[in-house]
Protein backbone atom coordinates (compact mmCIF):
# COMPACT_ATOMS: atom_id res chain seq x y z
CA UNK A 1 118.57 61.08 109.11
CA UNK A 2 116.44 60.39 106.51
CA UNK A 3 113.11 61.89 105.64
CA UNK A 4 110.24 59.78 107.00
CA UNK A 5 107.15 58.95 105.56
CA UNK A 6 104.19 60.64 106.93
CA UNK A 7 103.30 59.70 110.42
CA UNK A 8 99.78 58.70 111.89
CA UNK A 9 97.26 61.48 112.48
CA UNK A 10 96.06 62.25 116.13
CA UNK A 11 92.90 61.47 117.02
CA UNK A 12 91.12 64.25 119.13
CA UNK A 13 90.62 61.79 121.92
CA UNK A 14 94.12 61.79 122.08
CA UNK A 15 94.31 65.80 121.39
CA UNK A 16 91.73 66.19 124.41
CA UNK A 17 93.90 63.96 126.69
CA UNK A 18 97.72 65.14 125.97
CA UNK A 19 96.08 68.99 126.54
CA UNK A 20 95.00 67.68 130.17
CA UNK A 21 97.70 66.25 130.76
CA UNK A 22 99.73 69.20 129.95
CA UNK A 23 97.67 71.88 132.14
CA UNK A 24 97.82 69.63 135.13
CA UNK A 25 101.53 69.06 134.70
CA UNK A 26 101.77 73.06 134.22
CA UNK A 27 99.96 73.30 137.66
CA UNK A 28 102.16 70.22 139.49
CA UNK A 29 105.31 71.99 138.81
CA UNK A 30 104.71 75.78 139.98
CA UNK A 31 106.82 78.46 138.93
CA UNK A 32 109.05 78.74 136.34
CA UNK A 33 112.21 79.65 136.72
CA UNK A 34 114.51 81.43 134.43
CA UNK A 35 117.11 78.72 133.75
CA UNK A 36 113.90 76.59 132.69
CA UNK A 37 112.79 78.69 130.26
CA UNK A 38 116.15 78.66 128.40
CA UNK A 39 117.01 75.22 128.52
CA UNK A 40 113.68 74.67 127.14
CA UNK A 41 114.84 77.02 124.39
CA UNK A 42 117.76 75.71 124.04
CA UNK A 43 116.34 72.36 123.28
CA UNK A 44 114.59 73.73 120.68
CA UNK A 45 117.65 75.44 119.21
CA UNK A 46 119.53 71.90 119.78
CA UNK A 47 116.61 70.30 117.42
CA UNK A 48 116.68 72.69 114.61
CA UNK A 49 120.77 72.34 114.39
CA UNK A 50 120.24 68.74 114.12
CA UNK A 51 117.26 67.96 112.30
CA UNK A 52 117.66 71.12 109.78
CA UNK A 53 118.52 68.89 106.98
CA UNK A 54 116.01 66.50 106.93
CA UNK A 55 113.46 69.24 107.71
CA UNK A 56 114.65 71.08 104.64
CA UNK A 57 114.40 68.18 102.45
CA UNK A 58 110.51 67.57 103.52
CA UNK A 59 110.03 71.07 102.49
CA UNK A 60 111.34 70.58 99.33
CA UNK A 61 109.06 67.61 98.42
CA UNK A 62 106.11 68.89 100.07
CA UNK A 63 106.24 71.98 97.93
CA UNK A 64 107.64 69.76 95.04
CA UNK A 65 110.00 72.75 94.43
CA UNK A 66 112.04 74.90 97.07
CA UNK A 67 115.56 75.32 97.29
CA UNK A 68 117.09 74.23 100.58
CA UNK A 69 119.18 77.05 100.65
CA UNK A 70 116.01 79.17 100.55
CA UNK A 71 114.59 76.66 103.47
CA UNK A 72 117.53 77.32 105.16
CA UNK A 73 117.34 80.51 105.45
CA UNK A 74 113.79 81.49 106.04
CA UNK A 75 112.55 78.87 108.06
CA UNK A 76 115.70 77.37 109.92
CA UNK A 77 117.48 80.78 110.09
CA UNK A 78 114.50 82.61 110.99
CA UNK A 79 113.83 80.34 113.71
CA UNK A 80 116.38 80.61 115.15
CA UNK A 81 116.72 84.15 115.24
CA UNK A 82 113.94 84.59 117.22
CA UNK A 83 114.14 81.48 119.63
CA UNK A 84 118.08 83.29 120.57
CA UNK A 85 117.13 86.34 121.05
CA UNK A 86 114.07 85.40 123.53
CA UNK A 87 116.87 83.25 125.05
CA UNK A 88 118.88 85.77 125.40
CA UNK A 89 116.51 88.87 126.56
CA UNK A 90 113.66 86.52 128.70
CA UNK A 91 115.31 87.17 132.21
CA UNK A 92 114.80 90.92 131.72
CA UNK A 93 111.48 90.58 130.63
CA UNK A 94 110.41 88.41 133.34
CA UNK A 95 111.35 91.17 136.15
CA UNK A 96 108.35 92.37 138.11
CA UNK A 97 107.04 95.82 137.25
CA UNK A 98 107.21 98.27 139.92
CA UNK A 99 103.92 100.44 139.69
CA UNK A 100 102.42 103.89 141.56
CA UNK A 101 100.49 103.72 144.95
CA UNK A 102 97.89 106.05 144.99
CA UNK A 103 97.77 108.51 147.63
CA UNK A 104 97.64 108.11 150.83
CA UNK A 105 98.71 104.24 150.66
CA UNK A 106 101.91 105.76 149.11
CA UNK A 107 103.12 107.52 152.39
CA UNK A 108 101.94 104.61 154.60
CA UNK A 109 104.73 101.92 153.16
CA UNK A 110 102.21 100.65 150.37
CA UNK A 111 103.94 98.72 147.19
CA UNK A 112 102.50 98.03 143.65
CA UNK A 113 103.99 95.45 141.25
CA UNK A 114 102.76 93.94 138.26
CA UNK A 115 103.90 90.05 137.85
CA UNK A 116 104.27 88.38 134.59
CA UNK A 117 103.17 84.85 134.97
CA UNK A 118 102.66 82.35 132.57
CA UNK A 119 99.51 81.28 131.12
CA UNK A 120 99.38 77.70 131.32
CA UNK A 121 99.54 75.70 128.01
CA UNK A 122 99.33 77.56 124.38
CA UNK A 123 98.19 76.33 121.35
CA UNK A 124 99.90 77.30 117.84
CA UNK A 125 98.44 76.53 114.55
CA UNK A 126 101.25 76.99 111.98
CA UNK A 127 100.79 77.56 107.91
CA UNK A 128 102.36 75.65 104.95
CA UNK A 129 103.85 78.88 103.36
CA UNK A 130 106.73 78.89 106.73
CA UNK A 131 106.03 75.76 107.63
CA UNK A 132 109.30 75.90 110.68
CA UNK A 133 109.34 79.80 111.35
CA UNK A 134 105.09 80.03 111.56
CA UNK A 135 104.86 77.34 114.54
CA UNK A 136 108.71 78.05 116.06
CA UNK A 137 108.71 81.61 116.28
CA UNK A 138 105.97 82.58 117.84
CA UNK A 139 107.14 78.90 120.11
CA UNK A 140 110.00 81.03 121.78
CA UNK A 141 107.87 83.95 122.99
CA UNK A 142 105.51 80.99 124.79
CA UNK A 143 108.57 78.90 126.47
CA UNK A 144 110.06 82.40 127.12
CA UNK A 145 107.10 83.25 129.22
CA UNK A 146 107.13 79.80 130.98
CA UNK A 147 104.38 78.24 129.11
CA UNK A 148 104.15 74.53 127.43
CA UNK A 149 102.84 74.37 124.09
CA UNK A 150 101.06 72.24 121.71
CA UNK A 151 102.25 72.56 117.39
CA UNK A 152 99.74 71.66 115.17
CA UNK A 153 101.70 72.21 111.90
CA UNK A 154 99.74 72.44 108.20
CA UNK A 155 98.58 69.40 106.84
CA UNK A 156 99.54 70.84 103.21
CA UNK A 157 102.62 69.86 104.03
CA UNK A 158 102.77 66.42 105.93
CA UNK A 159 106.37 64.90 105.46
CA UNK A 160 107.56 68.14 107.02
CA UNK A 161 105.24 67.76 109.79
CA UNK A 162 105.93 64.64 110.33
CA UNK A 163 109.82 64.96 110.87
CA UNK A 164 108.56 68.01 112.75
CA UNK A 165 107.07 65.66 115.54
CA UNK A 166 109.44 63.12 115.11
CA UNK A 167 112.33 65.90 116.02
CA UNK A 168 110.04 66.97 119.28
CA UNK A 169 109.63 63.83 120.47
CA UNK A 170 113.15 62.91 120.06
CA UNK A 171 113.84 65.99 122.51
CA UNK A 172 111.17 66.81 124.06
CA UNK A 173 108.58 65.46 127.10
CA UNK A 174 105.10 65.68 125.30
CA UNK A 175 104.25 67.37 128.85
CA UNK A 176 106.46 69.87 127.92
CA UNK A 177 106.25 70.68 123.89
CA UNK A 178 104.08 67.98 121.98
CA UNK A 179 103.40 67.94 118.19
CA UNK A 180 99.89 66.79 116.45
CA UNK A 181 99.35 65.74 113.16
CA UNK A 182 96.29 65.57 111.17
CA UNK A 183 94.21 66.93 108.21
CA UNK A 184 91.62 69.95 108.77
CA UNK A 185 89.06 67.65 111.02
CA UNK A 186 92.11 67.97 114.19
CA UNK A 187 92.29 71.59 113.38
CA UNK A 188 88.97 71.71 114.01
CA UNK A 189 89.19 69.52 116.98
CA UNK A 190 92.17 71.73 118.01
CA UNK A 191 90.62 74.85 117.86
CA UNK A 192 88.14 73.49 120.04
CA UNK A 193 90.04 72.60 122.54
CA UNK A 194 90.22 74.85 126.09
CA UNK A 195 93.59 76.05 125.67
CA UNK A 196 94.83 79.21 127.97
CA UNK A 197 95.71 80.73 124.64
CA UNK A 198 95.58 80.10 121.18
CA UNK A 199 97.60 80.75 117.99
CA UNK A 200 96.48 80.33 114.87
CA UNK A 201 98.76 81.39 111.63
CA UNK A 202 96.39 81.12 108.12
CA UNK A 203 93.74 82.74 105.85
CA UNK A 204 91.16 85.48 107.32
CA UNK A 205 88.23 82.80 106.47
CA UNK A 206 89.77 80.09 108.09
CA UNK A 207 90.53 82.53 111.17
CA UNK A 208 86.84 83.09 111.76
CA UNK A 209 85.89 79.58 112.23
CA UNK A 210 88.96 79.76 114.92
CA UNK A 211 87.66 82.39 116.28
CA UNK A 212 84.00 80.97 116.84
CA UNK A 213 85.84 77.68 118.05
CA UNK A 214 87.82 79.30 120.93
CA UNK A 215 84.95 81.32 121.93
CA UNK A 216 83.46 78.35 123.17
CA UNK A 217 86.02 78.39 125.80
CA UNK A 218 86.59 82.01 126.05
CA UNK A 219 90.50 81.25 125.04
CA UNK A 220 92.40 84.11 124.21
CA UNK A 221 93.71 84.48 121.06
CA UNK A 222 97.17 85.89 118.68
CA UNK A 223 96.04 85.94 114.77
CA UNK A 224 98.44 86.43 112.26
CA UNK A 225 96.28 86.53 108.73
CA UNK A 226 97.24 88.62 105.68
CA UNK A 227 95.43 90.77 103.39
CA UNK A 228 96.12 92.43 100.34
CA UNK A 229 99.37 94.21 101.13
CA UNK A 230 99.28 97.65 99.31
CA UNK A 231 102.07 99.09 97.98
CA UNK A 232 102.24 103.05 97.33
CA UNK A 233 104.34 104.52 94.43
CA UNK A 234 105.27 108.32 95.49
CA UNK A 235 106.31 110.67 92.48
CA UNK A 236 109.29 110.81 94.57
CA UNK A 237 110.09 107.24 94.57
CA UNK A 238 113.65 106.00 93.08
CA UNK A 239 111.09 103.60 90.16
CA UNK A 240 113.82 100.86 89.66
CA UNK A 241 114.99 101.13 93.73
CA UNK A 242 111.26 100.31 93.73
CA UNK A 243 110.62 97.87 91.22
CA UNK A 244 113.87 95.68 92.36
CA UNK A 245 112.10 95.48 95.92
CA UNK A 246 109.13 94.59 94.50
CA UNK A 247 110.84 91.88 92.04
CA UNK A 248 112.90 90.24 95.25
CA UNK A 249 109.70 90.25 97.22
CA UNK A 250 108.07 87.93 94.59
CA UNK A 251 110.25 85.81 93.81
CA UNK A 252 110.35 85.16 97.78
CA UNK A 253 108.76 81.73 98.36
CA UNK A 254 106.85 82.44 94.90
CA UNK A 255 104.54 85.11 96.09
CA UNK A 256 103.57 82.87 99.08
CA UNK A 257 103.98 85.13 102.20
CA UNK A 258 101.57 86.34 103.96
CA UNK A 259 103.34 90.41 103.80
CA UNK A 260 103.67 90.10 100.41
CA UNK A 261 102.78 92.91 98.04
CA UNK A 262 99.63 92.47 96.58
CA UNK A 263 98.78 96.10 94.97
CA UNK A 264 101.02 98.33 93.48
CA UNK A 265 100.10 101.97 93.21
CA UNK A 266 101.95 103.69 90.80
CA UNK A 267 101.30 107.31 89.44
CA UNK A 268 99.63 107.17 86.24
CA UNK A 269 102.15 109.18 84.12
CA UNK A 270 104.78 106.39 85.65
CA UNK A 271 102.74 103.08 84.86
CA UNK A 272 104.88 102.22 81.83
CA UNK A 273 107.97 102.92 82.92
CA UNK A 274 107.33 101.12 86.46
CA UNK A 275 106.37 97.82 84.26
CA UNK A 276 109.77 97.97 82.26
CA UNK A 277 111.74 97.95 85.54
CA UNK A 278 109.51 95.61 87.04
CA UNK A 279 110.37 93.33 84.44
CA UNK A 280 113.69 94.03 84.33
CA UNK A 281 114.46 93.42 87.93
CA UNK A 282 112.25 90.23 87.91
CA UNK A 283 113.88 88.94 84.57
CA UNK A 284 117.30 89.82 85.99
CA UNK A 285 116.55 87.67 89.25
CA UNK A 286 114.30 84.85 87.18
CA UNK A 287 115.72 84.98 83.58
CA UNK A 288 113.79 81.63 82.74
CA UNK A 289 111.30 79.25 84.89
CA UNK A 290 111.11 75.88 82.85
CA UNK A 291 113.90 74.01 84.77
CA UNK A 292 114.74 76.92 87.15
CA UNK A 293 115.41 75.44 90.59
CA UNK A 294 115.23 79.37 92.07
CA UNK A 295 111.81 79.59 90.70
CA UNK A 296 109.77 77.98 93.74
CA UNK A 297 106.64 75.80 93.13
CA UNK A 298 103.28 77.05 93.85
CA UNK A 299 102.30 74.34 97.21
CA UNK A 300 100.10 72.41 95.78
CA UNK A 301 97.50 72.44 92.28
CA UNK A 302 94.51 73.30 93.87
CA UNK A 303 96.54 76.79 95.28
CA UNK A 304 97.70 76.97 91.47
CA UNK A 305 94.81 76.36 90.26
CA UNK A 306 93.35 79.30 92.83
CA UNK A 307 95.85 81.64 91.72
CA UNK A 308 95.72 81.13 88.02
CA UNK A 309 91.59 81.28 87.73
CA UNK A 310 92.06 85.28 89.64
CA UNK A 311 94.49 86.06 86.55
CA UNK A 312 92.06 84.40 84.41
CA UNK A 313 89.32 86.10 86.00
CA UNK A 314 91.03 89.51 84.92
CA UNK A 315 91.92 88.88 81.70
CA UNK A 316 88.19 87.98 80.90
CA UNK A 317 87.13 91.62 82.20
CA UNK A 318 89.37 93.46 79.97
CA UNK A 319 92.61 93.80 82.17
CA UNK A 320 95.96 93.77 80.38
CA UNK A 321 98.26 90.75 81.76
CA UNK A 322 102.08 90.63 81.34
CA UNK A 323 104.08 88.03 82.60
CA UNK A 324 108.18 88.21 83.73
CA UNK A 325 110.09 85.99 82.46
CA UNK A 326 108.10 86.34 79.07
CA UNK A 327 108.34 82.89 78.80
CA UNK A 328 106.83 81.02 75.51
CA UNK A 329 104.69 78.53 77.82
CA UNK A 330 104.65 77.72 81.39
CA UNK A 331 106.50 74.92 83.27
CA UNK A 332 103.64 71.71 82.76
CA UNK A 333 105.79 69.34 84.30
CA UNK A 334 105.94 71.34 87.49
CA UNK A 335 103.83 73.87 89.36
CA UNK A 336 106.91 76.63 88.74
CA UNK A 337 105.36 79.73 86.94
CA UNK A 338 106.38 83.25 86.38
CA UNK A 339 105.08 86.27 87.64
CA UNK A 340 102.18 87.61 86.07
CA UNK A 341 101.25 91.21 86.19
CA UNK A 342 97.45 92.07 86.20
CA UNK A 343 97.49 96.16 85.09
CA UNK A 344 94.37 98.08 86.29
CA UNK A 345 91.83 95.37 86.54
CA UNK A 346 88.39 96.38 87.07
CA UNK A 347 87.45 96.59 91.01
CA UNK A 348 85.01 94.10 90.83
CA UNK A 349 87.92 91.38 89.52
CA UNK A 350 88.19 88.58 92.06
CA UNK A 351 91.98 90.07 92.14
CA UNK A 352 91.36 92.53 94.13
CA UNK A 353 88.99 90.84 96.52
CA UNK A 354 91.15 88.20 97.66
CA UNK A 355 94.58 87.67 98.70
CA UNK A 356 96.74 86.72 95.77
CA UNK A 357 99.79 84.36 97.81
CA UNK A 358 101.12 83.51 94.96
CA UNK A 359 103.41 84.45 91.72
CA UNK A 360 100.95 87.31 90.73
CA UNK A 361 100.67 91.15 90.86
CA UNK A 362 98.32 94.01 90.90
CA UNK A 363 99.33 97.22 89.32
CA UNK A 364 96.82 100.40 89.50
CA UNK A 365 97.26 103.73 88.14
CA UNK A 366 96.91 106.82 90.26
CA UNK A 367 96.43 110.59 89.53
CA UNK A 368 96.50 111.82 93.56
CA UNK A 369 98.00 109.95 96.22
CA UNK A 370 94.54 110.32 98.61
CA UNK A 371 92.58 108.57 95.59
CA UNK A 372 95.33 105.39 96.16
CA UNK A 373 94.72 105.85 100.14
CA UNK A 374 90.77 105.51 99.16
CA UNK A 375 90.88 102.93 97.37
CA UNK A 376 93.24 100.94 100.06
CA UNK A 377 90.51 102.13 103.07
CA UNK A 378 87.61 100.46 100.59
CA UNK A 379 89.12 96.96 101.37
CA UNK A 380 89.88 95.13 104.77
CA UNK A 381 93.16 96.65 106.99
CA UNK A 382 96.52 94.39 105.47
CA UNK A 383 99.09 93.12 107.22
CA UNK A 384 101.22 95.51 105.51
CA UNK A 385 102.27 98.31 103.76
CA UNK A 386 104.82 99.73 102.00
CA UNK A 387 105.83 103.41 100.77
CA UNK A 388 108.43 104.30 98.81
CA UNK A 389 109.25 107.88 97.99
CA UNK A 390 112.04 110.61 99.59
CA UNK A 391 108.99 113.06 100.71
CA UNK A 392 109.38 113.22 104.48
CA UNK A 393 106.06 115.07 104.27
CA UNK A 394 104.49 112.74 102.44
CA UNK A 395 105.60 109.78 104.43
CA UNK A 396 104.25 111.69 107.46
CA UNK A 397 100.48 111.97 105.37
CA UNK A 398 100.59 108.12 104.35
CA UNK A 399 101.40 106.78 107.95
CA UNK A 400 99.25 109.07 109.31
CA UNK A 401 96.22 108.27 106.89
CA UNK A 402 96.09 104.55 106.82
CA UNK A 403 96.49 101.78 109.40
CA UNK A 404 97.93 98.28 108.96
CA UNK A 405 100.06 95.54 110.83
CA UNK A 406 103.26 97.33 110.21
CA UNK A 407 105.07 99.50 107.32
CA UNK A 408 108.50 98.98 105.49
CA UNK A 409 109.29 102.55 104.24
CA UNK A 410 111.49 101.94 100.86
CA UNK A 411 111.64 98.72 100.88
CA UNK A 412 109.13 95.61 101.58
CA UNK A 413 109.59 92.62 103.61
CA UNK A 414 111.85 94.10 106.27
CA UNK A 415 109.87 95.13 109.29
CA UNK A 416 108.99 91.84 110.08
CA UNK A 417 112.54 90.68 110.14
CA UNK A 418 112.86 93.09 113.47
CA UNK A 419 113.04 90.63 116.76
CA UNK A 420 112.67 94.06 119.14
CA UNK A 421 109.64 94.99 117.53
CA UNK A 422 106.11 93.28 117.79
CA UNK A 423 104.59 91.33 114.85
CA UNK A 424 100.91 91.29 113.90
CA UNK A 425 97.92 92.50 111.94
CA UNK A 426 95.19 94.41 112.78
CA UNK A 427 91.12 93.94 111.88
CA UNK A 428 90.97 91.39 109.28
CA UNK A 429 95.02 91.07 109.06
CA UNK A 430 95.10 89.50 112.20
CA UNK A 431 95.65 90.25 116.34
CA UNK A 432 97.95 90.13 119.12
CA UNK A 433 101.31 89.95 118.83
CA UNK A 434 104.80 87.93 118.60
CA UNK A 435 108.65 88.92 118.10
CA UNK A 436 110.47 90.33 121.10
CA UNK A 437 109.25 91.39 124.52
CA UNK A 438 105.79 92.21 122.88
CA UNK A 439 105.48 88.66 122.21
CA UNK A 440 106.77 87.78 125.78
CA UNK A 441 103.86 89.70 127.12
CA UNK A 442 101.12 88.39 124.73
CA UNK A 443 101.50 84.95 125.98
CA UNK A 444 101.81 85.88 130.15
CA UNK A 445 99.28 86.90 132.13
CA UNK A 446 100.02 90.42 134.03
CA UNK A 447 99.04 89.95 137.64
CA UNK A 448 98.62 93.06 139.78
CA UNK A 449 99.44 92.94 142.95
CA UNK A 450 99.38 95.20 145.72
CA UNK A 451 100.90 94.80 149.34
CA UNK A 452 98.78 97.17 151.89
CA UNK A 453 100.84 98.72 154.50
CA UNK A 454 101.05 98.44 158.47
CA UNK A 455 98.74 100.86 159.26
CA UNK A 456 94.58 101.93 157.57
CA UNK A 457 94.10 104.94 158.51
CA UNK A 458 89.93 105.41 156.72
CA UNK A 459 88.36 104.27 160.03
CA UNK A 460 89.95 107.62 161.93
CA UNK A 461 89.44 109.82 159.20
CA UNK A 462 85.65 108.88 158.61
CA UNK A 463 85.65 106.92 155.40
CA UNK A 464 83.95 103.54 156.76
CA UNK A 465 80.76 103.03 158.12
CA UNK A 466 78.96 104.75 160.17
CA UNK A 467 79.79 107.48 157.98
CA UNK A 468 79.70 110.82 160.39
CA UNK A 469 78.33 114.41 159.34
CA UNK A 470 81.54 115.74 157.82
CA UNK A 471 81.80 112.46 154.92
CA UNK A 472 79.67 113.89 152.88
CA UNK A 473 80.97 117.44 152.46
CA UNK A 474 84.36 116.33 152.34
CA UNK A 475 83.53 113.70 149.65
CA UNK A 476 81.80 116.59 147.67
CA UNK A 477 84.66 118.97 148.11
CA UNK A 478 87.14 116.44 146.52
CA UNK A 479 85.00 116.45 143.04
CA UNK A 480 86.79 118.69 140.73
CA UNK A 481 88.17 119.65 137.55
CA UNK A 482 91.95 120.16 138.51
């Protein structure tokens, strides 16, 4: 299979249509059984194995610079790790929920059950930085719940998306899973549209136009943003355990993930020493980036361009810059650059305002860990956050004394590689959940229901209308604080 050129954009008409089609096809068939939801799985397992190498290749181009291996393993692999084990776990999730009657219902032969029933059809918004794993992943937790889904995939990277819908429509019904392509007017049509839920994987700006879309239509929504990722430094901390994390997490997809570390928080007597084995590690992992086919591209030049003018931005405010490999010039034939390190930039630097997502690094002194928890609380909740340090105690104070999507404790990265755990933000980083049963339950609706018994006894003891002499003292003698 070769890779295909870019295939024709949807028109909304066509977006509006396909979505209708889709609900009342949702509606036509009834319930969805368990075999169902893992054949539809299965398909999409099927279409990975068989497309993955033409899907890796229009990665490659679209980012002019990834290595397929790399593809392979965070967007195929990843996929697929989550799309098996909702496969594999969805029957157990799907089980009704036996619940408490309350009293006296639960002597009369009363039952309580919560149902989990799918929504209908679920829209997902993927991003260019996983341009597979951000539409595919949170995919499995929707078929696992019984839903159909519509994939809008990035439009920074169109030959992927367009072997993307070539592979769907290959296996799949557009009534069941259907992919759309088209620039940032059908996002906008998309986000418009009145899906029964709505996911939307990009930039905290971009989410708030989502957001005022789907309100439109009162559609439910999972938002997985980003933030600037903190990481904190403890006195404690093994520095080059640290700094070889740190390295491997930046070199990941250039910087371009959306857990990334941003800010590094290192104790002040430690700076130095944490910027040798920074460079170390890094230089060890990236010895040179002219040529280097490890070294992946920034997307596209207006993200480089982005990227470079917040370093640039520092270095006109007085902040010291460093870059790993120290290489004599950067790579002008390709959009491959090293990692520069920005080293206690002043807070107003655009640097620390936005999210970097890209091959640079924020490094700030501290003399007391609360001052580094201060300055994290003065910006928006991230994503992530990381701690690295052996103090149990310590480890208790920084969980205890900051909030974000989810933590990696000595390492970074590695909490959202955890299928039996949820995945998401919170505030500004993003929310709802995917990953694992959490996911399951994000995209089904939880129906209560309750199954009355025989017998109701209120008429004969006085609790409906006409209400005798004795309802209100006994109502009154039932108010108390036990």
């Amino acid at each position: 299979m070769s890779t295909p050129h870019t295939s024709t954009q949807t028109a909304p008409e066509q977006l509006s249509s396909l979505l209708a089609a889709q609900k009342k096809a949702f509606i036509d068939a009834g319930p969805v059984s368990a075999e169902q939801r893992r054949e539809r799985i299965q398909r999409v397992i099927d279409l990975l194995v068989r497309y993955q190498q033409p899907l890796i290749e229009a990665i490659d181009l679209d980012f002019g610079g990834r290595p397929q291996g790399f593809s392979l393993m965070n967007d195929v692999l990843g996929s697929l790790a989550s799309l098996k084990y909702a496969r594999d776990h969805l029957e157990h999730w799907m089980a009704d929920e036996p619940r408490e009657v309350f009293a006296p219902y639960d002597q009369l032969g009363a039952k309580a059950w919560v149902m989990h029933q799918p929504k209908g059809t679920v829209g997902i918004i993927g991003t260019w930085n996983a341009p597979l794993f951000t539409v595919l992943s949170p995919l499995a937790c929707v078929l696992a719940a019984g839903n159909r889904a519509i994939l809008k995939p990035s439009e920074v990277v169109p030959l992927t998306s367009s072997v993307l819908a070539q592979a769907f429509a290959e296996l799949f019904d557009p009534l069941e899973v259907a992919v759309v392509t088209g620039d940032a007017q059908l996002a906008q049509a998309f986000t418009a549209q009145p899906f029964d839920h709505l996911v939307f994987t990009g930039s905290t700006a971009v989410a708030r136009s989502v957001m005022r879309n789907a309100a439109e239509n009162l559609v439910p929504l999972t938002l997985e943003l980003g933030g600037k990722s903190p990481v904190i430094i403890s006195r404690t901390a093994d520095l080059a355990k640290a700094a070889f994390s740190i390295a491997v997490a930046k070199t990941n997809n250039g910087g371009q993930i959306c857990i990334t570390p941003d800010v590094v928080y290192v104790p002040s007597e430690q700076l130095e020493d944490f910027v040798g084995a920074l460079d170390m590690a890094y230089s060890d992992l990236i010895p040179r980036v002219e040529g280097n086919p490890d070294v992946i591209a920034v997307v596209n030049a207006r993200h480089l361009q982005r990227v470079e003018g917040y370093v640039q931005d520092a270095r006109e405010r007085g902040a010291r810059i460093v870059s790993f490999p120290h290489a004599l010039k950067a790579d002008a034939q390709s959009r491959r650059r090293p990692l520069q390190v920005v080293i206690d930039p002043p807070r107003d630097s655009q640097i620390l305002r936005e999210e970097i997502f890209g091959p640079a690094l924020v490094v700030l002194p501290y003399q007391q860990l609360d001052q580094a928890l201060a300055d994290i609380h003065a910006r928006e909740r991230p994503l992530a956050l990381y701690y690295f340090g052996q103090s149990e105690e310590e480890q208790r104070h920084v969980l205890g004394h900051t909030l974000s999507g989810g933590v990696t404790i000595n390492d970074v990265l590695m909490h959202a590689a955890l299928h039996d755990a949820p995945f998401g933000g919170v505030g500004a980083s993003g929310m709802g959940h995917y990953h694992g049963r959490e996911g399951f339950l994000e995209f089904s609706h939880m129906r209560t229901v309750f199954k009355a018994p025989a017998h109701d006894p209120r008429r004969e003891w006085g609790l409906l209308p006409p209400y005798g002499e004795h309802f209100l003292p006994t109502m009154q003698s039932m108010v108390t604080p036990d």
